[in-house]
Protein backbone atom coordinates (compact mmCIF):
# COMPACT_ATOMS: atom_id res chain seq x y z
CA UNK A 1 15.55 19.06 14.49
CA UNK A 2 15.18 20.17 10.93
CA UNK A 3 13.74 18.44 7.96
CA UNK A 4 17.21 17.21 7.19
CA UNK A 5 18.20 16.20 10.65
CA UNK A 6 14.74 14.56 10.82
CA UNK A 7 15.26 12.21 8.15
CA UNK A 8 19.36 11.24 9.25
CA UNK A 9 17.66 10.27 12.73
CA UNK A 10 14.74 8.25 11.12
CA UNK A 11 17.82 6.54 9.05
CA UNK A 12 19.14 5.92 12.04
CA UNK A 13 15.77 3.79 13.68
CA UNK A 14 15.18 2.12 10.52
CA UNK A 15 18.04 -0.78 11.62
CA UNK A 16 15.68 -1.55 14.65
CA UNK A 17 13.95 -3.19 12.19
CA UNK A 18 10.55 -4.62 12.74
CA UNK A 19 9.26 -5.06 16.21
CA UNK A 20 5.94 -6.94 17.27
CA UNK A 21 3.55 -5.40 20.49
CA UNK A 22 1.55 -2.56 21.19
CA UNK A 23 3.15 -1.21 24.02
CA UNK A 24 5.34 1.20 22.65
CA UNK A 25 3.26 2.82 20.44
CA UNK A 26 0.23 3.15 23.10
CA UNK A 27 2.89 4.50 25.80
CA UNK A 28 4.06 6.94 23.43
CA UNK A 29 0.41 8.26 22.29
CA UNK A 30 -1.07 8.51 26.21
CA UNK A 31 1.57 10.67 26.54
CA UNK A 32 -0.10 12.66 24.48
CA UNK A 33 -3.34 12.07 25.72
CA UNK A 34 -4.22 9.74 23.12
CA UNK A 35 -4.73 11.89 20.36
CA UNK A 36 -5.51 8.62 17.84
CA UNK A 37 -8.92 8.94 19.56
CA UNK A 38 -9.82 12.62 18.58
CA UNK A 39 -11.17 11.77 15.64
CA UNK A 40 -12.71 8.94 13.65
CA UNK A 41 -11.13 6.43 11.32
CA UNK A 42 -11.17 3.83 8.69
CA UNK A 43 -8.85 1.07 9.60
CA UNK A 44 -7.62 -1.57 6.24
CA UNK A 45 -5.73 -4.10 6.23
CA UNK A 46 -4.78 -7.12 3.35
CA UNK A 47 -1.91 -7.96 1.41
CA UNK A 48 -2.65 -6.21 -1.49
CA UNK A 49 -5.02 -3.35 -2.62
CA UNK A 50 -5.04 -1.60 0.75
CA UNK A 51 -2.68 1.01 -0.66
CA UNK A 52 -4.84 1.75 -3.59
CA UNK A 53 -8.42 1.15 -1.49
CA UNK A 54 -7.27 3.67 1.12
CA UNK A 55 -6.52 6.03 -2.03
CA UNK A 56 -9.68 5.21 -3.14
CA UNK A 57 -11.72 6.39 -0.05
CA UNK A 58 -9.66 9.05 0.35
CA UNK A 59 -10.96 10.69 -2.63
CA UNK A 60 -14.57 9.34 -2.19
CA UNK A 61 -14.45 11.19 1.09
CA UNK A 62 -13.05 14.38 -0.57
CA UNK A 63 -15.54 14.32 -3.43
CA UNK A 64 -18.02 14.73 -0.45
CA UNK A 65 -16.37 17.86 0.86
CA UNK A 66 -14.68 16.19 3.72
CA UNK A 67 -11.15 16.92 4.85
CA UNK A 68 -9.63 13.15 5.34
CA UNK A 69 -6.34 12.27 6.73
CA UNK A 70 -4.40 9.50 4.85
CA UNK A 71 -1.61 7.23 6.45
CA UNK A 72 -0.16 4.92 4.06
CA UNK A 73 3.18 2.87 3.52
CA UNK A 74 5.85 3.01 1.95
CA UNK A 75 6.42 6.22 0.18
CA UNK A 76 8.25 6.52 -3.14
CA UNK A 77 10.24 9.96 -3.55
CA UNK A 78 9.50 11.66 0.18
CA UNK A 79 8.88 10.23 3.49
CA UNK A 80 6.38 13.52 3.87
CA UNK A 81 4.05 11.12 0.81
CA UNK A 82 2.94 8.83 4.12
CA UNK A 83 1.10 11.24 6.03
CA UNK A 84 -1.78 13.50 3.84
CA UNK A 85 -4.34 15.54 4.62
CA UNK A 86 -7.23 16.05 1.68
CA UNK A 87 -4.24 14.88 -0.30
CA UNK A 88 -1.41 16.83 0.18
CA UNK A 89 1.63 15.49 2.05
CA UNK A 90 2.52 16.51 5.49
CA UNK A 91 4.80 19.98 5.03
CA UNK A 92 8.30 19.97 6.19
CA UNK A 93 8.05 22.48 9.05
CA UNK A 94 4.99 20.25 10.57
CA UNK A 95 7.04 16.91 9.87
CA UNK A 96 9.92 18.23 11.92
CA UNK A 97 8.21 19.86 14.97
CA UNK A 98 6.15 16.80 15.28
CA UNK A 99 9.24 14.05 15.16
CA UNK A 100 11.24 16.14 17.30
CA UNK A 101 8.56 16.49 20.27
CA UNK A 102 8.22 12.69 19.69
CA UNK A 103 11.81 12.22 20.19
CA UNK A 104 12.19 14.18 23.03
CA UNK A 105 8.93 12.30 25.06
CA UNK A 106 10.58 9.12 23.81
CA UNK A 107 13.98 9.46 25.19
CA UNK A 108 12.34 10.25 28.46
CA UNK A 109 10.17 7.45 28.36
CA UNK A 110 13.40 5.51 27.84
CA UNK A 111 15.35 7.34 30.98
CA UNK A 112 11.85 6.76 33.39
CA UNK A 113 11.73 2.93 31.94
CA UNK A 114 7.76 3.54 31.10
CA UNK A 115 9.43 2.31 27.76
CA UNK A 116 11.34 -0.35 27.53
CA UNK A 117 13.04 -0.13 24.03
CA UNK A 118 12.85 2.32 21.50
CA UNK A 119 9.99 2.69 18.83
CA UNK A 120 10.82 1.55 15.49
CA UNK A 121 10.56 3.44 12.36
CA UNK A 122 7.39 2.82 11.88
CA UNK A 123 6.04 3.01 14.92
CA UNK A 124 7.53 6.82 15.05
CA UNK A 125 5.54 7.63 11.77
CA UNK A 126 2.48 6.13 12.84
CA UNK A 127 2.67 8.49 16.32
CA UNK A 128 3.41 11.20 14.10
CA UNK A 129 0.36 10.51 11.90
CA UNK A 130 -2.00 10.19 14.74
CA UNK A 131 -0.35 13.80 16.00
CA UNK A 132 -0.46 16.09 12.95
CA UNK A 133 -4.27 14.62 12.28
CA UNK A 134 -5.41 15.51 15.65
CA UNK A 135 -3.69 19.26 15.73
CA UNK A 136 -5.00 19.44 12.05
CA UNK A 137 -8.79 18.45 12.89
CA UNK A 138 -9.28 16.07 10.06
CA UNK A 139 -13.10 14.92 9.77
CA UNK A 140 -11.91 11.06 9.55
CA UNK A 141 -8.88 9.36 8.99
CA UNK A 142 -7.87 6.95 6.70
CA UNK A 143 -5.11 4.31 7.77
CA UNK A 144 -3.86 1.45 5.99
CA UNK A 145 -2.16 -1.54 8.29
CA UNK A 146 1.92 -1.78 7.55
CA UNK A 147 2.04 -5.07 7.79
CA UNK A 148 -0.17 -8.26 9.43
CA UNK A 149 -2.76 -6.48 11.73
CA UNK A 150 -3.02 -7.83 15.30
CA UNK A 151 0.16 -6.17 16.25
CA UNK A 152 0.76 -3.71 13.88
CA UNK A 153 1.07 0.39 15.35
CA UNK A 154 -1.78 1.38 13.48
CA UNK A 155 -3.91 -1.11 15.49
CA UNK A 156 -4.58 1.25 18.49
CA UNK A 157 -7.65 2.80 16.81
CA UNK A 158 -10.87 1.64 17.44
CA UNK A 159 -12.62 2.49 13.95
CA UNK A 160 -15.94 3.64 12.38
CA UNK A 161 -15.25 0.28 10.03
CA UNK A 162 -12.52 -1.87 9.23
CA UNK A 163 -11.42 -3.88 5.79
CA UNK A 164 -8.94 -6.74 4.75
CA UNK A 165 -8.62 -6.65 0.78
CA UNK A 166 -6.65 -9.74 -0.06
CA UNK A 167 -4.56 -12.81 1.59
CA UNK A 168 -2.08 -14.71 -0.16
CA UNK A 169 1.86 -15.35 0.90
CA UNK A 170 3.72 -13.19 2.38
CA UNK A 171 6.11 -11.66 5.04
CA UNK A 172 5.94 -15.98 6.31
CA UNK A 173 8.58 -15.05 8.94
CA UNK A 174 6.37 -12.67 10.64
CA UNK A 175 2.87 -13.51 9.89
CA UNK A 176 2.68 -17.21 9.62
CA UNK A 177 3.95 -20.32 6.71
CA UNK A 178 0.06 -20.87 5.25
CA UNK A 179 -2.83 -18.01 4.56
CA UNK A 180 -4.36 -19.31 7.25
CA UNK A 181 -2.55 -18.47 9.68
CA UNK A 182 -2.01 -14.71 7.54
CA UNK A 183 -5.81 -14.74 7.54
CA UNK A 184 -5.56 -14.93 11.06
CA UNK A 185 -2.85 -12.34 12.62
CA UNK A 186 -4.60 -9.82 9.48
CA UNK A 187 -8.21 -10.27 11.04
CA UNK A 188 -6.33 -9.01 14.82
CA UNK A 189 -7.63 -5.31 13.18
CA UNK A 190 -11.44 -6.70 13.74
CA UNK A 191 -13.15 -5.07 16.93
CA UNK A 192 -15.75 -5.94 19.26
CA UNK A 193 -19.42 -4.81 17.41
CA UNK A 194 -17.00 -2.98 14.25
CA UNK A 195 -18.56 -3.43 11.43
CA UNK A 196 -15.68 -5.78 8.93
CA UNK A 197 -15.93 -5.46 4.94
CA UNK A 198 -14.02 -8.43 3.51
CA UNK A 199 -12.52 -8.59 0.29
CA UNK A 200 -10.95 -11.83 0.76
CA UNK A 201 -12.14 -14.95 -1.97
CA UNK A 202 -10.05 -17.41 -0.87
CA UNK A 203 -12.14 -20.12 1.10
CA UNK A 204 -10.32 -21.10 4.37
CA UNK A 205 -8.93 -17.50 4.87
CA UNK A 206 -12.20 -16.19 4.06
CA UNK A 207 -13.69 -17.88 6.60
CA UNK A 208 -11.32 -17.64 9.22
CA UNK A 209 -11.86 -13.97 9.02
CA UNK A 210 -15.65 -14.66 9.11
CA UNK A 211 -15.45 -16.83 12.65
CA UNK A 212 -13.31 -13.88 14.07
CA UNK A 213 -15.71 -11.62 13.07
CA UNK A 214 -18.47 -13.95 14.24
CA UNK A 215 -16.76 -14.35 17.85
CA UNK A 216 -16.61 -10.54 18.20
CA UNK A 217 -20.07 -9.56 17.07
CA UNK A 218 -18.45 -7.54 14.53
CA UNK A 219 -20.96 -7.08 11.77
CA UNK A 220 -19.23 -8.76 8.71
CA UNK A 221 -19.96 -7.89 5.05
CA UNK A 222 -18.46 -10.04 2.09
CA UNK A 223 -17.63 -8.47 -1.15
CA UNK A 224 -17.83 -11.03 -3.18
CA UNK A 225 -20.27 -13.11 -1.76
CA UNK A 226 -23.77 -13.20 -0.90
CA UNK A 227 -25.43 -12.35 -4.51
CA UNK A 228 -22.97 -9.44 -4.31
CA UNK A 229 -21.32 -9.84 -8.75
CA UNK A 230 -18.65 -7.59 -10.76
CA UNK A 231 -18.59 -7.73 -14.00
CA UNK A 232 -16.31 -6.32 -16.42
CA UNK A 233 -15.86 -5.32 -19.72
CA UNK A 234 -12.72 -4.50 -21.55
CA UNK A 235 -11.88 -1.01 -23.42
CA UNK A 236 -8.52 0.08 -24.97
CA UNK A 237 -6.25 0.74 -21.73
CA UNK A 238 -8.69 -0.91 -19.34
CA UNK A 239 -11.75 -2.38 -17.95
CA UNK A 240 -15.24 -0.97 -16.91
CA UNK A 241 -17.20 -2.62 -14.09
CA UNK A 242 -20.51 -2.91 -13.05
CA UNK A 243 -20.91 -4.02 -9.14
CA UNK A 244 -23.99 -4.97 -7.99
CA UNK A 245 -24.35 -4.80 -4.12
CA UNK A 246 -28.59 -5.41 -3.09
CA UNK A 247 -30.35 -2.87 -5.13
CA UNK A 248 -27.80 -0.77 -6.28
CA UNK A 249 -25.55 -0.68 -9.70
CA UNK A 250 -22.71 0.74 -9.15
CA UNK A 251 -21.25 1.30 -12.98
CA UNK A 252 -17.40 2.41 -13.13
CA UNK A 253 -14.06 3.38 -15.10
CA UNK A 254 -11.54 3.45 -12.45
CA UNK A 255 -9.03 5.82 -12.99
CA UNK A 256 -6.11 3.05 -11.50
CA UNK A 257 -5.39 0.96 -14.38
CA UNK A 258 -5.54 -2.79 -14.38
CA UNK A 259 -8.52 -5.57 -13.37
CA UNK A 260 -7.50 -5.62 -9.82
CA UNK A 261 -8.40 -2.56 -9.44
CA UNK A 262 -11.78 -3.19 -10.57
CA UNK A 263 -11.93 -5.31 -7.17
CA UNK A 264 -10.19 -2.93 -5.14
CA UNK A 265 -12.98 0.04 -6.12
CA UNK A 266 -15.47 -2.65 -5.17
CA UNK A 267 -13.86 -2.82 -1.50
CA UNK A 268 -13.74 0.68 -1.49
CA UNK A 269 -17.63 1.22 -2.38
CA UNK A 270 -18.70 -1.55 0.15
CA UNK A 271 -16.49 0.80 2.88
CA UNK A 272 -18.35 3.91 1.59
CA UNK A 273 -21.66 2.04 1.71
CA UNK A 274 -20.85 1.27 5.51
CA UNK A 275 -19.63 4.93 5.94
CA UNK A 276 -22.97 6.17 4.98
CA UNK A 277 -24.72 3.84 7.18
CA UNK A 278 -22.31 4.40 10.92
CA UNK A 279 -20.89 7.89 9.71
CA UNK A 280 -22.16 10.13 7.38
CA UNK A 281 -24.69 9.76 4.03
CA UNK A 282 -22.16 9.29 0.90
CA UNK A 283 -23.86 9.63 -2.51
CA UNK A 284 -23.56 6.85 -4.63
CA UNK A 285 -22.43 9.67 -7.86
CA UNK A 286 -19.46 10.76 -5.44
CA UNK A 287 -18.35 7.55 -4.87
CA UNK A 288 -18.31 6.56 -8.01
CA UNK A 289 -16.62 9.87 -8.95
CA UNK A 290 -14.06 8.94 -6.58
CA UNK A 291 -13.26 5.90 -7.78
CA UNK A 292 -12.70 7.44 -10.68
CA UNK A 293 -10.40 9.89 -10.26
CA UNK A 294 -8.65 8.52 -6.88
CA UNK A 295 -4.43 8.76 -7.69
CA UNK A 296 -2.43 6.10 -6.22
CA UNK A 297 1.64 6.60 -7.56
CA UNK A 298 3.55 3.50 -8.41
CA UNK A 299 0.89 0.85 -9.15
CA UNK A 300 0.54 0.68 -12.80
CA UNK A 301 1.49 4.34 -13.65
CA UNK A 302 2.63 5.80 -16.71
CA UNK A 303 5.96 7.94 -16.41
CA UNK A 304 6.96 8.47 -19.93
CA UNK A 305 4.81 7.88 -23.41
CA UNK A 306 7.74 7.70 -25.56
CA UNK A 307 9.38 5.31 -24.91
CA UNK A 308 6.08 3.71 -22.92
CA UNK A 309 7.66 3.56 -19.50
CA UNK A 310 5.30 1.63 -17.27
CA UNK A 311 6.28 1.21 -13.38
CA UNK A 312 4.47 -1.36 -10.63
CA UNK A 313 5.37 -1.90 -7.26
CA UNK A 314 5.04 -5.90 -7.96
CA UNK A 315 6.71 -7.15 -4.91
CA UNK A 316 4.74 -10.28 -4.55
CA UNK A 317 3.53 -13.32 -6.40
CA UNK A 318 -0.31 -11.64 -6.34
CA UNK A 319 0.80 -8.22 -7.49
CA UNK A 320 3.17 -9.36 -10.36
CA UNK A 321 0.59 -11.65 -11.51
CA UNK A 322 -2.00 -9.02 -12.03
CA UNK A 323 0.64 -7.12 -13.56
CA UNK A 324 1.33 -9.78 -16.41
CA UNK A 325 -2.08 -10.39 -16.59
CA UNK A 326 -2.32 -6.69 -17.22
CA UNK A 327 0.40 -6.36 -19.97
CA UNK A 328 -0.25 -9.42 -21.39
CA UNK A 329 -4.06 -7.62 -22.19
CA UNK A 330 -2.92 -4.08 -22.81
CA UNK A 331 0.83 -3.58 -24.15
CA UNK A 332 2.80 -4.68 -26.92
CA UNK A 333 5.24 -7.42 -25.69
CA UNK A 334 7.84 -8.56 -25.41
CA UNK A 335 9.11 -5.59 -23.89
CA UNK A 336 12.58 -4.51 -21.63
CA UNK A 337 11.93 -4.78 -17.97
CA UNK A 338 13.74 -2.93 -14.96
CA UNK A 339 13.67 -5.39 -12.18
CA UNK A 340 14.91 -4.96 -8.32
CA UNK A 341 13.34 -6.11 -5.66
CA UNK A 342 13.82 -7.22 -1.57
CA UNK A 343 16.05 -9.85 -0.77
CA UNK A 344 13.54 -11.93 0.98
CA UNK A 345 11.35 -11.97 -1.16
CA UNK A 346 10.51 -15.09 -3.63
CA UNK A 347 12.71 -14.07 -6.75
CA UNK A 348 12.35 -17.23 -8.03
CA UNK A 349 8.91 -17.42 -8.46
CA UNK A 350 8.61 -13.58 -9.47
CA UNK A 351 10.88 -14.03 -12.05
CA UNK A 352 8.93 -16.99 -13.35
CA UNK A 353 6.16 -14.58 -13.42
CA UNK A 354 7.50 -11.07 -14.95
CA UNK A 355 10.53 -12.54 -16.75
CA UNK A 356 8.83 -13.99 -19.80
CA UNK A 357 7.42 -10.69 -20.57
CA UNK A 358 10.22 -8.95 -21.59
CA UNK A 359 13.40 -9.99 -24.17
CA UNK A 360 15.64 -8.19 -22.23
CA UNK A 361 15.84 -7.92 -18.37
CA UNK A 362 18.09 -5.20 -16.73
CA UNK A 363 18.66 -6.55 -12.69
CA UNK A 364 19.89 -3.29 -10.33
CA UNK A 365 19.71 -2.47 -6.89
CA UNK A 366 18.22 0.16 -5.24
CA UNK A 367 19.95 2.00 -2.34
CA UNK A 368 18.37 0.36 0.65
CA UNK A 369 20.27 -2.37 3.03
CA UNK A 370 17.78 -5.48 2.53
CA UNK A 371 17.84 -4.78 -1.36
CA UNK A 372 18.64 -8.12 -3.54
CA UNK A 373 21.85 -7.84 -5.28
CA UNK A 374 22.11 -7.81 -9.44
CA UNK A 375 23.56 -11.41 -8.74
CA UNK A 376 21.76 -12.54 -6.40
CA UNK A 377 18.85 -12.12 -8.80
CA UNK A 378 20.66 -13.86 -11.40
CA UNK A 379 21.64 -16.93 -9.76
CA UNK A 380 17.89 -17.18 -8.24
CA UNK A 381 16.23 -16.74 -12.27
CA UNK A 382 19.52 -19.18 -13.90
CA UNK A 383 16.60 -20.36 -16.56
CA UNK A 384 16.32 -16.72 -17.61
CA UNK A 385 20.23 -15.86 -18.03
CA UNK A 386 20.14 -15.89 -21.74
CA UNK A 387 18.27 -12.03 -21.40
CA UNK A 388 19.16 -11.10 -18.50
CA UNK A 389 21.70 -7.51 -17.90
CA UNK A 390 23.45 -6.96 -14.76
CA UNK A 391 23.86 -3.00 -14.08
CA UNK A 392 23.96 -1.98 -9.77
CA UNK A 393 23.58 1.60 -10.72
CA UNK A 394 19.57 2.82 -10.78
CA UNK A 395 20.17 5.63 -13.39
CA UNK A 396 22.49 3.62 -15.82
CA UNK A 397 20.18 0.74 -15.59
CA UNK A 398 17.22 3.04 -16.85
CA UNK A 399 19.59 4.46 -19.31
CA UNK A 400 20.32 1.23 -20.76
CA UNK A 401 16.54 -0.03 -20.81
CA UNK A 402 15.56 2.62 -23.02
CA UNK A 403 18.36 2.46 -25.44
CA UNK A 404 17.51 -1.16 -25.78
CA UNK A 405 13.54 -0.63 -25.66
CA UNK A 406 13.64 1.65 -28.80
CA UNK A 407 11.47 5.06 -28.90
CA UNK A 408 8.24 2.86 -29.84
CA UNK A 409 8.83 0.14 -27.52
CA UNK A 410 7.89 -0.59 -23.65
CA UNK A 411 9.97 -0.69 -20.56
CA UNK A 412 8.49 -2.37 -17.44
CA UNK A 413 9.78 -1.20 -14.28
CA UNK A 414 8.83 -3.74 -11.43
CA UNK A 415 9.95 -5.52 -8.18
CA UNK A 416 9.73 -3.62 -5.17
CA UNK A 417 7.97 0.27 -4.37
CA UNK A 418 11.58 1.06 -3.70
CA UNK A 419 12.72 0.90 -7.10
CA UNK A 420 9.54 2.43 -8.26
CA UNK A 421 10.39 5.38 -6.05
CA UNK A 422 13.90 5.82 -7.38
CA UNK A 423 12.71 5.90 -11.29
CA UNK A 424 9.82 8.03 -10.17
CA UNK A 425 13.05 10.75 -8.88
CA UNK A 426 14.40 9.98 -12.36
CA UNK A 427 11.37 11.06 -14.18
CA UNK A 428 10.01 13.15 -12.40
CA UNK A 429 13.62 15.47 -12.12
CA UNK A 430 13.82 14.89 -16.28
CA UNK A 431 10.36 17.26 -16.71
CA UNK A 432 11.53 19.87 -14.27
């Protein structure tokens, strides 16, 4: 197959939909001769800050000379964004040759019965991952869990260390109605005698994580805990922080705007601390240098200065709240905001959260099947309806926000990494 071809077929998997075991994906990769095994990794899991603490230690690892591999999800413009080496994105021809070796092994699998359904979309990008860092030789990979943990594809690697960032609500259907039980299916990434850095506050989920740990002899190290402080202080687009962790000061700027990220960069340092004990000597300068410089697209990034055009993948109650929290301390309000977002997600209670920041609010859709309709969104935010705009169409809908946003105003673009990724093409095609 060629690129093209590659990314009709992947279309064409993505209706499996999500699928829970480990079967498929460890069939597939023997097949290979287990080529997740070839080289080390760094396994993280949460429900947010993953993204951004995988970015994080990818660039920590790169200050140090190292060549990491990054697997993350979802991408925002190309598929090819999922799968990096030392930062840059899988290229096409290596994308293609891999997924169509993968599909041939697969539909024999299928013919001898040694699988017994086919491997869903992620489960085929994860393979692919583990496949391009092996023939690549990466010096450590870097994989952040999809979603849950005990039964997500990533969770065939046995790792140098593993994280969880955060637990709060989400994905119920799948991973459980209380953080408990989240806490529980996200800590299925902890191994026997692997060290676990945990990022979680909450109490109960905090220590359900702990007990797992506990029962598996994993060595566990709280963030946040254990005379471990962050402090902050505030500057003109952001916060500095100073985490103290035993003897060490770790003073920082990081280059991913917003206080959550202040957190996040502490996950990422406790990591890097482990690193240097089980893997390799980090310097404390290089992580910090890291931190501040580590890219992550989509979570609080500036696409346009004039009109301010800020976008946020703020698909869940956590993320938009440190999103308001973060323009209600840094931007000019009441501004327009761009909002689309999942259907299954809790629209009420995100528009609760995002909707009083703005005097107007434009509701589209972006082109993906479990997208929320403009109306849909309406009828679920009825105490907003006095400022809310319906418009379907991405472009128009962008079109419209900055007409009505004024060249010294702010647009907010927020709701789901999908929509992100479709203003990003916007943008992004505008400066070519």
């Amino acid at each position: 197959m060629n690129y093209e071809q590659c990314l009709v077929y992947l279309d064409q998997i993505q209706n499996l939909g999500i699928k829970f075991g480990l079967d498929n994906v460890r069939t597939i990769l023997s097949s290979f001769n287990d080529p997740q095994n070839q080289y080390p990794a760094i396994h993280i899991a949460g429900t947010n800050g993953k993204g951004s603490v995988c970015a994080m230690l990818s660039q920590i690892l790169m200050e140090h000379g190292h060549r990491p591999g990054l697997f993350t999800s979802p991408h925002l413009v190309t598929v090819r964004e999922r799968i990096r080496i030392a930062g840059d994105p899988i290229p096409e021809e290596d994308f293609s040759r891999h997924l169509s070796r993968l599909r041939e092994v697969v539909e024999e699998l299928i013919v001898s019965k040694a699988l017994l359904s086919p491997p869903t979309y992620f489960e085929m990008l994860s393979c692919l991952a583990f496949l391009h860092f092996a023939e690549e030789r990466v010096d450590i990979a870097v994989l952040e869990v999809g979603m849950g943990g005990r039964y997500d594809a990533t969770n065939v690697v046995i790792p140098v260390v593993s994280a969880i960032t955060t637990i709060s609500p989400e994905h119920q259907k799948f991973l459980g109605e209380t953080q408990n039980e989240i806490a529980s299916e996200k800590a299925g990434i902890i191994k026997p005698g692997i060290p676990l850095v945990c990022g979680v506050e909450e109490k109960m989920a905090h220590t359900t994580i702990r007990d797992r740990a506990e029962e598996l002899n994993a060595p566990f190290f709280a963030v946040f805990s254990d005379g471990r402080r962050l402090r902050k202080e505030k500057n003109e687009q952001n916060f500095r922080f100073e985490y103290t962790c035993g003897e060490e000061k770790y003073n920082y700027l990081p280059s991913l705007l917003g206080e959550h990220q202040g957190k996040n960069a502490a996950i990422a340092i406790a990591v890097a601390r482990q690193l240097s004990k089980d893997w390799r000597r980090l310097e404390q300068s290089r992580i910090i240098r890291g931190i501040e410089t580590a890219k992550w697209p989509g979570r609080l990034e500036i696409v346009s200065e004039r009109p301010l055009v800020l976008v946020d993948g703020a698909h869940n109650v956590e993320g938009a709240k440190a999103l308001s929290k973060y323009v209600q301390e840094f931007i000019s309000l009441p501004c327009v905001l761009v909002f689309a977002v999942m259907r299954d997600k809790n629209i009420q209670k995100l528009s609760e959260i995002l909707f009083p920041l703005a005097h107007t609010v434009i509701c589209t859709r972006f082109p993906y099947f479990k997208a929320a309709s403009p109306e849909d969104i309406q009828r679920q935010a009825s105490r907003f309806q006095g400022r809310i705009v319906s418009q379907p169409d991405v472009p128009q809908a962008v079109r419209t926000a900055l007409q009505a946003a004024s060249p010294d105003g702010v647009v907010l673009v927020a709701g789901s990494l999908f929509l992100v990724g479709e203003i990003k093409k916007i943008f992004d095609s505008a400066k070519e």
